[in-house]
Protein backbone atom coordinates (compact mmCIF):
# COMPACT_ATOMS: atom_id res chain seq x y z
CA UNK A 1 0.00 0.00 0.00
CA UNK A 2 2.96 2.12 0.72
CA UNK A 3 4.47 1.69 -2.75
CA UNK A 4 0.97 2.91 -4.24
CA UNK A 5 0.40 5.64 -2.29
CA UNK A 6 4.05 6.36 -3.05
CA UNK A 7 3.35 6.49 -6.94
CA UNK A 8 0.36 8.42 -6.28
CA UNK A 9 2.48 10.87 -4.61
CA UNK A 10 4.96 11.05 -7.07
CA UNK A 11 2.82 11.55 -9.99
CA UNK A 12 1.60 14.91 -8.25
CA UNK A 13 -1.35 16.41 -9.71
CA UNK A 14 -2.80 13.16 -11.60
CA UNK A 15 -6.41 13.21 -12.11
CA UNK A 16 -8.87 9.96 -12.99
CA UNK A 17 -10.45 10.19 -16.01
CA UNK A 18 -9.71 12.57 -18.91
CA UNK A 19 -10.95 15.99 -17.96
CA UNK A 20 -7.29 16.91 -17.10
CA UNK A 21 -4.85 19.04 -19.85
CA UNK A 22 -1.93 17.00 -21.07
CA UNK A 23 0.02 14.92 -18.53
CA UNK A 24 -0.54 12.02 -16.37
CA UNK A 25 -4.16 9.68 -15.98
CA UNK A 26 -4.86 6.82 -14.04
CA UNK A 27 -6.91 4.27 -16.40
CA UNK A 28 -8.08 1.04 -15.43
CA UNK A 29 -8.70 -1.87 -17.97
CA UNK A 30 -6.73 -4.01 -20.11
CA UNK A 31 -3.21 -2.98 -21.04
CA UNK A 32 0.13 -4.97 -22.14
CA UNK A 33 2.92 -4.46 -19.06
CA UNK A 34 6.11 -4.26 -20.87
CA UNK A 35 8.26 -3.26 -17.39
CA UNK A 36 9.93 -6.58 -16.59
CA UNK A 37 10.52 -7.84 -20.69
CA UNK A 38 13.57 -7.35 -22.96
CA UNK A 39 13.37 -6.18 -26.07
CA UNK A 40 14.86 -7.08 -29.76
CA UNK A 41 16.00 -4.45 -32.33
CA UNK A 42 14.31 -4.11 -35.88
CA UNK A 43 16.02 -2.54 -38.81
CA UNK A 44 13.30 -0.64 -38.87
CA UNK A 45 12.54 2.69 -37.30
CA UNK A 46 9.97 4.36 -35.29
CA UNK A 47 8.80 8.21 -34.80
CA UNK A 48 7.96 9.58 -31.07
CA UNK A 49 6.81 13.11 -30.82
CA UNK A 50 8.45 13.99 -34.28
CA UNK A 51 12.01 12.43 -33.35
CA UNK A 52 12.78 9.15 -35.51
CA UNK A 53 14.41 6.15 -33.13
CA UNK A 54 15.43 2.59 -33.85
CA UNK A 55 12.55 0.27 -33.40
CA UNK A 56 12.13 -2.54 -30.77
CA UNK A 57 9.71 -5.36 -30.07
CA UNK A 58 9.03 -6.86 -26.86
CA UNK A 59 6.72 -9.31 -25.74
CA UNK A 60 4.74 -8.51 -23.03
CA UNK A 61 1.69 -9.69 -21.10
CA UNK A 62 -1.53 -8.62 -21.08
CA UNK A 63 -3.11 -6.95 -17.33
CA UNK A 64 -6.54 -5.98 -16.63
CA UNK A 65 -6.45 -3.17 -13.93
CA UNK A 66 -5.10 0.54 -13.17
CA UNK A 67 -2.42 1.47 -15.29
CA UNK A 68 -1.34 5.10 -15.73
CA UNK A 69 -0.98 6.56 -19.10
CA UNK A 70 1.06 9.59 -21.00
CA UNK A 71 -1.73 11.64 -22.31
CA UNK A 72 0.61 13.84 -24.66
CA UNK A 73 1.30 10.12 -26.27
CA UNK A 74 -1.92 9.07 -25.97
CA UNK A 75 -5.28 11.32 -25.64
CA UNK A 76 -7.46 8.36 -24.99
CA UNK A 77 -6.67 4.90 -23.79
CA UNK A 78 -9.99 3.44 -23.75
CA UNK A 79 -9.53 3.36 -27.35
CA UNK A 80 -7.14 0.64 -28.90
CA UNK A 81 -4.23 1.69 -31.44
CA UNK A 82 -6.52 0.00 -34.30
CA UNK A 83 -9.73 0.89 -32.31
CA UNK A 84 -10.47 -3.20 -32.31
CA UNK A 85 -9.48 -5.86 -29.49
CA UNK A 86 -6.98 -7.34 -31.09
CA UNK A 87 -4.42 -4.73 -29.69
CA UNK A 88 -3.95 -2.55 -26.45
CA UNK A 89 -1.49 0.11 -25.53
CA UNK A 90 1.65 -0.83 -23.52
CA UNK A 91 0.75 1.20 -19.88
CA UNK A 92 2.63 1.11 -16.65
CA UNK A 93 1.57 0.09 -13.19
CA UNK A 94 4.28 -1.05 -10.29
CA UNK A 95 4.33 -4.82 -9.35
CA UNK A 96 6.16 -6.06 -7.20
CA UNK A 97 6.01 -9.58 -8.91
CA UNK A 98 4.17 -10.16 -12.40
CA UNK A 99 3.83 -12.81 -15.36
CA UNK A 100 7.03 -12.78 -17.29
CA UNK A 101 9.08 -14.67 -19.81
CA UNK A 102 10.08 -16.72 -21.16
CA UNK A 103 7.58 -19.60 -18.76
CA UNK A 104 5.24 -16.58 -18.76
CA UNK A 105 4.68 -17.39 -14.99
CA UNK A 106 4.53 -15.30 -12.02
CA UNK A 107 7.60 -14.19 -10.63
CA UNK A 108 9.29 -11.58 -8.31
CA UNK A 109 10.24 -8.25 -10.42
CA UNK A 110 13.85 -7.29 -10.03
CA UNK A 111 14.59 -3.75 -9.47
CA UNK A 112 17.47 -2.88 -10.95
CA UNK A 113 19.34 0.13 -12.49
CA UNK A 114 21.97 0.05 -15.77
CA UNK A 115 24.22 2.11 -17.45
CA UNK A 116 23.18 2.32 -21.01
CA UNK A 117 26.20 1.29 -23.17
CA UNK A 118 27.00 1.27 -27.09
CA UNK A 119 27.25 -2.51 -26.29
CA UNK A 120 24.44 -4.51 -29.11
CA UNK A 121 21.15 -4.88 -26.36
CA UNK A 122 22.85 -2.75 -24.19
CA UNK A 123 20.82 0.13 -24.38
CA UNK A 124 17.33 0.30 -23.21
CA UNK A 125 14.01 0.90 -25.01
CA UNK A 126 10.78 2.52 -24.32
CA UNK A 127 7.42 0.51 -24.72
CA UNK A 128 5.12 3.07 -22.34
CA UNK A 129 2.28 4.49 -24.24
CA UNK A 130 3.10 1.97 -27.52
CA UNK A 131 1.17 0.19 -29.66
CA UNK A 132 0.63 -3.76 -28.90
CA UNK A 133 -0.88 -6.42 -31.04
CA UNK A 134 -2.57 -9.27 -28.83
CA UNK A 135 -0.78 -12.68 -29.98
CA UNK A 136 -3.65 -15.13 -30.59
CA UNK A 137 -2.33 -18.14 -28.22
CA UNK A 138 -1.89 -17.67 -25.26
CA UNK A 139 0.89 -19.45 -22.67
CA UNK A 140 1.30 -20.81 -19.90
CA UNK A 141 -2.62 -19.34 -19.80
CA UNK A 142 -1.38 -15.79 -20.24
CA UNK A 143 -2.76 -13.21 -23.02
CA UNK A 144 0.55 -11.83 -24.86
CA UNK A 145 0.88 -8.91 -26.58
CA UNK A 146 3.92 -7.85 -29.17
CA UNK A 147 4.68 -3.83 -28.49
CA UNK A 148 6.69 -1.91 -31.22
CA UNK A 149 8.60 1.10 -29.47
CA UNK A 150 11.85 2.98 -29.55
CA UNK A 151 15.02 2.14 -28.44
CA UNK A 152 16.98 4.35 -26.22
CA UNK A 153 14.08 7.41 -25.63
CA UNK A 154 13.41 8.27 -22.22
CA UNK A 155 9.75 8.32 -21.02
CA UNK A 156 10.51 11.65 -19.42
CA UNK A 157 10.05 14.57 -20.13
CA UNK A 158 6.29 13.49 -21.16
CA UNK A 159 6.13 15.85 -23.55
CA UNK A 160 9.01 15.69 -25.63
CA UNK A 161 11.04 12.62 -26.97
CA UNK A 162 14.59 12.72 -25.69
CA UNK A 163 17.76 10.03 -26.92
CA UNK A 164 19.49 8.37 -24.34
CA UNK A 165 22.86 8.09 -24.46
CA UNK A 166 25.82 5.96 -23.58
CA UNK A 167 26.21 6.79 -19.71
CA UNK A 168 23.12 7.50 -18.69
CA UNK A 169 21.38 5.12 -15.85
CA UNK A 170 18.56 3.44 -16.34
CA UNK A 171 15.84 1.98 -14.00
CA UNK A 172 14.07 -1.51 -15.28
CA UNK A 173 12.57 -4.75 -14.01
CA UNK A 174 13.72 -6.68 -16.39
CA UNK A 175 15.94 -9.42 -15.32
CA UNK A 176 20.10 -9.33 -15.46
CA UNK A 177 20.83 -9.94 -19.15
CA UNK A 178 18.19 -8.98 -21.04
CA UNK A 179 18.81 -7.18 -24.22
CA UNK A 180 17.45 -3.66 -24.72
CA UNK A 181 15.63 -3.49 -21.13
CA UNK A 182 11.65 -1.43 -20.95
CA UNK A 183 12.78 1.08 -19.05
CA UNK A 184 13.74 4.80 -18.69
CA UNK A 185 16.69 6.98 -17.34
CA UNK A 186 16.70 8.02 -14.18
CA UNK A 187 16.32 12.15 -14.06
CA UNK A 188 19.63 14.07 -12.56
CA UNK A 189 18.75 16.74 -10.03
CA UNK A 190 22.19 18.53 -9.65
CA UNK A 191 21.65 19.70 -6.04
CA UNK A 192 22.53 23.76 -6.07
């Protein structure tokens, strides 16, 4: 309970629903959580808020609950990417423990931080607020979802898309060794 009221906290002036301006929402419904899954590059490339990135999948699972939701990425959740239910947007909620791969069975989320590197998969990638196509068979019993989103763009600022760069620290559950972690940086406040 701590941990939620703690994200609740942090996301300051977050509203339910979508009467706020741009920023932050609380939704609740089905979503792919991308937080604890690697990701593999694509030759291919992807555009956030106007700046063009190299383009990552990851496999993720498919939640039904509260999630919370970029609204300068997206203005309204409750709509699919293809308006259909064969795909969901990629959300965020914090778990400490959730279905992951590759037995797609519960397990205990690893907090961890990295430092992004020029290393192939070691970089990080950004599947919050992406498109997700629902795989049609599930396993292990789980609903999976494929997410296309950038690698190496921090989810913060929310309003603009910013590179990440060799150096910077990143914050993910994914576990030790996977390629091109879901994650973002970790802001530096320089103290004055």
């Amino acid at each position: 309970m701590k941990k939620l009221l703690g994200i609740l906290f942090l996301l300051g002036l977050t509203t339910i629903g979508f009467a706020q301006e741009k920023g932050l929402a609380i939704v609740v419904g089905k979503f792919a959580y991308c937080g604890a899954s690697a990701t593999q590059a694509t030759k291919d490339s992807i555009v956030v808020l106007g700046k063009k990135f190299l383009k990552g999948i990851a496999t993720c699972p498919v939640l039904d609950g509260p999630s919370v939701v970029n609204t300068y990425l997206i203005s309204n959740p409750t709509i699919t990417p293809d308006g259909t239910a064969k795909t969901v947007w990629s959300l965020f909620w914090y778990y400490d423990s959730v279905v992951q791969a590759p037995s797609w069975k519960t397990a205990p989320t690893q907090n961890r931080t990295f430092v992004v590197t020029n290393e192939p998969g070691g970089g990080m990638s950004n599947m919050w607020c992406m498109p997700c196509k629902i795989l049609p068979k599930k396993v292990n019993g789980v609903t999976l979802a494929e997410c296309e989103g950038p690698i190496n763009e921090s989810a913060f600022p929310l309003d603009k898309a910013v590179r990440v760069i060799p150096g910077m620290t990143s914050v993910t559950q994914a576990p030790l060794g996977a390629t091109y972690p879901v994650g973002t940086v970790v802001p530096n406040f320089k103290k004055n």
